[in-house]
PDB file of N, CA and C in Angstrom:
ATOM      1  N   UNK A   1       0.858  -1.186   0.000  1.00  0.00           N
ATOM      2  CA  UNK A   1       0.000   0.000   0.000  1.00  0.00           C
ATOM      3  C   UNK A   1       0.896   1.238   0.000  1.00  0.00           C
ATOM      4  N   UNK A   2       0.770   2.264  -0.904  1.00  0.00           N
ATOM      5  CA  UNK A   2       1.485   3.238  -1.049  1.00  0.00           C
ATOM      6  C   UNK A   2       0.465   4.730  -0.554  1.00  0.00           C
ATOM      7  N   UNK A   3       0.613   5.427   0.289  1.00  0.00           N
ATOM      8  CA  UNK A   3      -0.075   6.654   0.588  1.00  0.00           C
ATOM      9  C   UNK A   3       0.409   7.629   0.540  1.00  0.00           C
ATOM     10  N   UNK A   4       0.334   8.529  -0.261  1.00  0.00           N
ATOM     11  CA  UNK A   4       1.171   9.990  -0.317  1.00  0.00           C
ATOM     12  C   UNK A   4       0.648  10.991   0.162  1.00  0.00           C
ATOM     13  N   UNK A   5       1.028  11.884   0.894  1.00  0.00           N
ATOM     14  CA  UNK A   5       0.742  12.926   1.348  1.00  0.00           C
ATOM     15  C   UNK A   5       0.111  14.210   0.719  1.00  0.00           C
ATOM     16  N   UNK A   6      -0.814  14.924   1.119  1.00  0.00           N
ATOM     17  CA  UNK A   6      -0.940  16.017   0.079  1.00  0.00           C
ATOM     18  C   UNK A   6      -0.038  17.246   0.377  1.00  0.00           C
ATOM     19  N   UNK A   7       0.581  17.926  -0.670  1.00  0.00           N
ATOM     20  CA  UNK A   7       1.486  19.080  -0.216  1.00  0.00           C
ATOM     21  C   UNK A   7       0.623  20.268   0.510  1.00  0.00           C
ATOM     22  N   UNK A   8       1.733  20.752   1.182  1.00  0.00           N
ATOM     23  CA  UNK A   8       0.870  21.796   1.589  1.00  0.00           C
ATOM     24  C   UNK A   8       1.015  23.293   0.674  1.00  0.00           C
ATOM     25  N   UNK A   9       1.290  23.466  -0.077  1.00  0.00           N
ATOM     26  CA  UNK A   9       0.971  24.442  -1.519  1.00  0.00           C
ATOM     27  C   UNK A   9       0.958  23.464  -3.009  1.00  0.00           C
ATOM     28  N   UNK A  10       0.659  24.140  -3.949  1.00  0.00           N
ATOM     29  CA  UNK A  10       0.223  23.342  -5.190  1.00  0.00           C
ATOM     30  C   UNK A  10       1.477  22.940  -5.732  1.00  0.00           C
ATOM     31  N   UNK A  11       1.423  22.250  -6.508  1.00  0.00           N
ATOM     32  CA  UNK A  11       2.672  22.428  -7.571  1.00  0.00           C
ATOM     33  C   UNK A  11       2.715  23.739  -8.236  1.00  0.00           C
ATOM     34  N   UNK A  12       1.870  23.829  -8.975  1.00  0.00           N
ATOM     35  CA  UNK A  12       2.001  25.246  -9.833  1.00  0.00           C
ATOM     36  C   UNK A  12       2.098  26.232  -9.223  1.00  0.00           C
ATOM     37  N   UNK A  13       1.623  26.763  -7.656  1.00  0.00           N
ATOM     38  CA  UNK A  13       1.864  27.832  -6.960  1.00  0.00           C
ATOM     39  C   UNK A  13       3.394  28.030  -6.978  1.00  0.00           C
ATOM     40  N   UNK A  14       4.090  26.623  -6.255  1.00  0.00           N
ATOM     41  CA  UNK A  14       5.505  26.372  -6.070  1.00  0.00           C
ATOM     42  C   UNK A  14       6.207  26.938  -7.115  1.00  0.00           C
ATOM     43  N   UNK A  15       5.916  26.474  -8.345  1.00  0.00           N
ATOM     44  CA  UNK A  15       6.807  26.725  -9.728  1.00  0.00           C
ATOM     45  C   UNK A  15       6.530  28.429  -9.632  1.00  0.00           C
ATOM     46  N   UNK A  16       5.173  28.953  -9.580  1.00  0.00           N
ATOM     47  CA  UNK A  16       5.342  30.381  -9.838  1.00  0.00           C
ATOM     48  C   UNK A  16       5.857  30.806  -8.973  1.00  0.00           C
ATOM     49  N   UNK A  17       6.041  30.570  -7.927  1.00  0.00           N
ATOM     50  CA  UNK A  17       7.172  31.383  -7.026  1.00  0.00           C
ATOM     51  C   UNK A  17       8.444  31.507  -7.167  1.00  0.00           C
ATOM     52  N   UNK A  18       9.069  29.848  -7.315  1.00  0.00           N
ATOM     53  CA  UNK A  18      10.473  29.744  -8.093  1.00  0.00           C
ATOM     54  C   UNK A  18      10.865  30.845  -8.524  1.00  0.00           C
ATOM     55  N   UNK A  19       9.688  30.730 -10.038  1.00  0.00           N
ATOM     56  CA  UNK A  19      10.020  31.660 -11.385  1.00  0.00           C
ATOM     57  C   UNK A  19      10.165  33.037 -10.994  1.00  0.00           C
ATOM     58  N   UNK A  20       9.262  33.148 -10.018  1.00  0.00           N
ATOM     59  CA  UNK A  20       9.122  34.967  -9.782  1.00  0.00           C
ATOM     60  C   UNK A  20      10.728  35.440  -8.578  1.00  0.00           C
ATOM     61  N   UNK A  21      11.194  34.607  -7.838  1.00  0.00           N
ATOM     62  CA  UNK A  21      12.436  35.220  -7.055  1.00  0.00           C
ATOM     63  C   UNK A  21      13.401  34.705  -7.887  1.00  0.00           C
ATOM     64  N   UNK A  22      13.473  33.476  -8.986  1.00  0.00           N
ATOM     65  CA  UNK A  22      14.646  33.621  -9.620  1.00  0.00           C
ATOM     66  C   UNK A  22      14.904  34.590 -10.981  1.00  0.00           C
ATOM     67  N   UNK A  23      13.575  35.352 -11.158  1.00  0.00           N
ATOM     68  CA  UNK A  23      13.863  36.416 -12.156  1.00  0.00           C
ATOM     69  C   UNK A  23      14.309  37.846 -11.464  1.00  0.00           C
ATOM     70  N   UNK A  24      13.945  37.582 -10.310  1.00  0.00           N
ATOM     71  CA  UNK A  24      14.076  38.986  -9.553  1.00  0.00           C
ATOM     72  C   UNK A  24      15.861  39.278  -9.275  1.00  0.00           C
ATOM     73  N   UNK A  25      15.944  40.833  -9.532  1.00  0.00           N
ATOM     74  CA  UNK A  25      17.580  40.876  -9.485  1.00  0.00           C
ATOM     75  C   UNK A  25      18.219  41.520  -8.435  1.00  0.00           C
ATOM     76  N   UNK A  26      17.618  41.561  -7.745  1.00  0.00           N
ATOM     77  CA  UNK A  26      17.763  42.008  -6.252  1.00  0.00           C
ATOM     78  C   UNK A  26      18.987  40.851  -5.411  1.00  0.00           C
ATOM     79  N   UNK A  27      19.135  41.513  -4.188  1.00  0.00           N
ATOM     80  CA  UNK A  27      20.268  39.983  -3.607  1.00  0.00           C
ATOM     81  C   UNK A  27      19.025  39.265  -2.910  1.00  0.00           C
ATOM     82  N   UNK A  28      19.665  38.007  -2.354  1.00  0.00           N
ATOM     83  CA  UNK A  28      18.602  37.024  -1.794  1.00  0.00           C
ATOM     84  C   UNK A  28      18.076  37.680  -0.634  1.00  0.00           C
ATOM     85  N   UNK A  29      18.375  38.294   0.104  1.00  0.00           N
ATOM     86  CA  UNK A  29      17.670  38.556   1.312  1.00  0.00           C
ATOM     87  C   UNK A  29      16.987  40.206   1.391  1.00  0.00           C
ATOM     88  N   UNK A  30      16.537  40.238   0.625  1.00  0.00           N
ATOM     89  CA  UNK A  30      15.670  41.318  -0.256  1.00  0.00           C
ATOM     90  C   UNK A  30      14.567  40.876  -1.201  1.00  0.00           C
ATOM     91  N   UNK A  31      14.396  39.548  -1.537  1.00  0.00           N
ATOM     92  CA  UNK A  31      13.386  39.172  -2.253  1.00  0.00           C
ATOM     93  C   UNK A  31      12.297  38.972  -2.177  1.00  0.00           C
ATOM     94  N   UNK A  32      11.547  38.919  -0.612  1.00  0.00           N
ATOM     95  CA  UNK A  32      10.458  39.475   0.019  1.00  0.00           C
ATOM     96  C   UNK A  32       9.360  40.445  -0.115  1.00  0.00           C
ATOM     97  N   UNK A  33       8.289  40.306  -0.049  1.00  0.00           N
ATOM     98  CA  UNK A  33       7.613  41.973  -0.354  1.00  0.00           C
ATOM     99  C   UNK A  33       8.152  42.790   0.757  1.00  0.00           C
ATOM    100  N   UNK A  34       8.433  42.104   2.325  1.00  0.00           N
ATOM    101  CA  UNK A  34       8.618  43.165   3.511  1.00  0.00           C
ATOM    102  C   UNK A  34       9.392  42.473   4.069  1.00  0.00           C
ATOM    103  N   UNK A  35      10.814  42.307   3.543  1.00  0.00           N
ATOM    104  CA  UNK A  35      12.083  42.106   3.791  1.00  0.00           C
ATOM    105  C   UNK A  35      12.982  43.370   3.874  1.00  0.00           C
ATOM    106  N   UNK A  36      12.703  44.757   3.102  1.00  0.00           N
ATOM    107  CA  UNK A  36      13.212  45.542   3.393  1.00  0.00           C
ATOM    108  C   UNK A  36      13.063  46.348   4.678  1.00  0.00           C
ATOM    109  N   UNK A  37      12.007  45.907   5.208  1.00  0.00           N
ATOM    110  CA  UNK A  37      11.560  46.750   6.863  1.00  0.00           C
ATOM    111  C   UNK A  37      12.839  45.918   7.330  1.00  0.00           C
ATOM    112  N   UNK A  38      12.629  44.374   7.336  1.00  0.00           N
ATOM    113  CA  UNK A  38      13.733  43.636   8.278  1.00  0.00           C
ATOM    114  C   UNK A  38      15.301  43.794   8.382  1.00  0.00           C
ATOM    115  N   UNK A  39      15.517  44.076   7.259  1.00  0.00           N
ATOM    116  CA  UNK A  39      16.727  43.702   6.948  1.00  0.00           C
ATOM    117  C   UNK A  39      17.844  45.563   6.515  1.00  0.00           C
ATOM    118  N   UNK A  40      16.499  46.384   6.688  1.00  0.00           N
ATOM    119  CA  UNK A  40      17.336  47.917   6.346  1.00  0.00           C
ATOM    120  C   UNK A  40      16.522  48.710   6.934  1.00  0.00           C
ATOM    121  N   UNK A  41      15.445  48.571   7.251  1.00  0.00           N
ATOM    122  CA  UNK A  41      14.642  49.723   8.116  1.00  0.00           C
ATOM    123  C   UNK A  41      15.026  50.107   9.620  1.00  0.00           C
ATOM    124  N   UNK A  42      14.639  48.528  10.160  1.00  0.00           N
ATOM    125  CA  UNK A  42      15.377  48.246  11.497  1.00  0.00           C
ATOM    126  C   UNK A  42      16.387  49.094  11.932  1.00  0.00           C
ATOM    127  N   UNK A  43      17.577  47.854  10.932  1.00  0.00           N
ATOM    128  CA  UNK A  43      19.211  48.327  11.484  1.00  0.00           C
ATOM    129  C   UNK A  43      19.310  49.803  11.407  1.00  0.00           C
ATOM    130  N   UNK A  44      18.695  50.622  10.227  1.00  0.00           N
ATOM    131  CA  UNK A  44      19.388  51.947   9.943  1.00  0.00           C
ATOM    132  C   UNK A  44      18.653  52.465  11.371  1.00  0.00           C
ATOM    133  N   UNK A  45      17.211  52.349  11.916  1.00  0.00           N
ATOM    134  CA  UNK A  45      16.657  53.121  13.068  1.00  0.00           C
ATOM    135  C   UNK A  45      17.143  53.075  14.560  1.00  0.00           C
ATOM    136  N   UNK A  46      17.707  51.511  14.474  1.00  0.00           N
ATOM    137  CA  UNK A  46      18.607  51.375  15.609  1.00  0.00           C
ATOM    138  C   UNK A  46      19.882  51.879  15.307  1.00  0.00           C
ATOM    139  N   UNK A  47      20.447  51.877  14.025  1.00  0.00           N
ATOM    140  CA  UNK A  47      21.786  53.007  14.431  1.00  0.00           C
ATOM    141  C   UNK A  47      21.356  54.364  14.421  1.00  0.00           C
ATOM    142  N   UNK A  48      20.863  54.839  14.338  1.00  0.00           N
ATOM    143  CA  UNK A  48      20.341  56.373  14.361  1.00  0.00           C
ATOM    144  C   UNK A  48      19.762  56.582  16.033  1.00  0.00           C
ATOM    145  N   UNK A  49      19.365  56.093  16.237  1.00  0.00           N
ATOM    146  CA  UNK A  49      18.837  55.997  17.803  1.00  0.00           C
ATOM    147  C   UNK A  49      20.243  56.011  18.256  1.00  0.00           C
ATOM    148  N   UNK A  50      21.145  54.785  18.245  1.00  0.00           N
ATOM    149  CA  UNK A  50      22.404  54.592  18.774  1.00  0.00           C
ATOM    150  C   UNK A  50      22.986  56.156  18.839  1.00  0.00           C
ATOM    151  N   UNK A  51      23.125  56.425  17.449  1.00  0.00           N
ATOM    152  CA  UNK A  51      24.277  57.678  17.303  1.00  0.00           C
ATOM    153  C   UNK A  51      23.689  58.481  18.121  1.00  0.00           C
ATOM    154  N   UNK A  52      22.726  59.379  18.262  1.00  0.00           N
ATOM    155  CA  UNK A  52      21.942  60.368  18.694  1.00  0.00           C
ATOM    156  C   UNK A  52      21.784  59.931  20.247  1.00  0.00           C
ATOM    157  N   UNK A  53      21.924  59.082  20.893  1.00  0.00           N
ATOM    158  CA  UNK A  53      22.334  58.508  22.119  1.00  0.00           C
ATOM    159  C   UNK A  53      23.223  58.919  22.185  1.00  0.00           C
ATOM    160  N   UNK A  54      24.219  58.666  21.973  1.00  0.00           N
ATOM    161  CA  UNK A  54      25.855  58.711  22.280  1.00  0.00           C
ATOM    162  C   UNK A  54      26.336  60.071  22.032  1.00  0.00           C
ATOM    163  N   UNK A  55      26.018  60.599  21.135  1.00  0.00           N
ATOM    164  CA  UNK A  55      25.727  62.605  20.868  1.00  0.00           C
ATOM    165  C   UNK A  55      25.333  63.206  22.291  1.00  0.00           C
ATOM    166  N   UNK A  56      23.825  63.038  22.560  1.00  0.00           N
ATOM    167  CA  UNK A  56      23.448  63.496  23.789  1.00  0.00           C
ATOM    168  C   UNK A  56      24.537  62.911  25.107  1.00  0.00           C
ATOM    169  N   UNK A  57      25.308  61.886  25.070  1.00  0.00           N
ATOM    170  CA  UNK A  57      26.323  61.655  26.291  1.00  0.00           C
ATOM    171  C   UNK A  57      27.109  62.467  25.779  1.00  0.00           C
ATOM    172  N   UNK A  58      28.052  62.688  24.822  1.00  0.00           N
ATOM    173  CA  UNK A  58      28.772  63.283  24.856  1.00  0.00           C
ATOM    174  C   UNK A  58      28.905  64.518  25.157  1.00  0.00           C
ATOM    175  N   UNK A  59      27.597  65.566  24.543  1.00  0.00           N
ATOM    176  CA  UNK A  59      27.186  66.606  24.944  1.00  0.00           C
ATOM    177  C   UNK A  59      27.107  66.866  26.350  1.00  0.00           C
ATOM    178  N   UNK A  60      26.053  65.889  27.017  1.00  0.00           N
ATOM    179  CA  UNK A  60      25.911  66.123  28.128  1.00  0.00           C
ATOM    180  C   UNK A  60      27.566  65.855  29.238  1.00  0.00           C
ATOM    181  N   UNK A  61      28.199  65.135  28.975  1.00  0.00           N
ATOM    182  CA  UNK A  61      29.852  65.220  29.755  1.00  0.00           C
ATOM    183  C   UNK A  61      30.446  66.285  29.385  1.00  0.00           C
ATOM    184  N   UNK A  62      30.685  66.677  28.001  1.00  0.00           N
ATOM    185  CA  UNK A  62      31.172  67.487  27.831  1.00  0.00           C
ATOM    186  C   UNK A  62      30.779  69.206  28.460  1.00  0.00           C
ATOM    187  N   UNK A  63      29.847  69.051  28.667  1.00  0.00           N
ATOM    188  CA  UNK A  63      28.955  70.688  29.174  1.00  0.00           C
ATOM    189  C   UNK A  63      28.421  70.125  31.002  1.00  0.00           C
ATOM    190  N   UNK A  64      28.868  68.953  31.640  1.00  0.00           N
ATOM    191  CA  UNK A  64      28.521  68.731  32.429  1.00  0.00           C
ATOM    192  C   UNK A  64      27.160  68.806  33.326  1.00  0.00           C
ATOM    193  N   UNK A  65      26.318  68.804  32.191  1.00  0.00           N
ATOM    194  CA  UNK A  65      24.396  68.762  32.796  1.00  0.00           C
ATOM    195  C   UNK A  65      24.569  67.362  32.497  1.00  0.00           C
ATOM    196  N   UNK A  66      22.957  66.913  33.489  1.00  0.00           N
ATOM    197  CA  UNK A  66      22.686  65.639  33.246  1.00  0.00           C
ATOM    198  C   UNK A  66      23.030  65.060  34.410  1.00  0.00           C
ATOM    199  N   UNK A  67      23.976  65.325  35.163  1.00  0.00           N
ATOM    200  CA  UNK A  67      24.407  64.294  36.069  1.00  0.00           C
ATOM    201  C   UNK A  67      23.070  64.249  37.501  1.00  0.00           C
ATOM    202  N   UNK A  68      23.684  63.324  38.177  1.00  0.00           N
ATOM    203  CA  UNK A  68      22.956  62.269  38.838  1.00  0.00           C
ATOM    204  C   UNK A  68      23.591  62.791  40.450  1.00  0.00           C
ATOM    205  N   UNK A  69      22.738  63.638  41.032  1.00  0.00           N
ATOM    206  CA  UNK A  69      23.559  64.000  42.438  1.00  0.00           C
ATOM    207  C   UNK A  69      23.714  63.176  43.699  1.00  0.00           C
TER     208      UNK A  69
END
């Protein structure tokens, strides 16, 4: 007795997907519709937060406000 499983997407869905990220000329981890939030939105907002953190310390040591009595 042989029983096969049913996939869980079609064949033909499968193939059009293939077709559609291997025509796309983007790099692989960009081929997403909302891969660019993940992968460049993020990082750039957490370094911008970062920098502008580290600005306000510096500022604030340098001009000596801020501190903690």
């Amino acid at each position: 007795i042989m029983l096969t499983e049913t996939p869980f997407r079609a064949r033909e869905k499968l193939l059009e997907k293939q077709r559609l990220f291997q025509s796309i000329q983007r790099h692989t981890y960009l081929k997403g519709p909302m891969d660019k939030v993940t992968s460049v939105a993020i990082p750039l907002a957490l370094a911008a937060s970062s920098l502008y953190m580290i600005g306000t310390g510096i500022y604030n040591m340098s001009n000596g406000i801020g501190k903690k009595e």
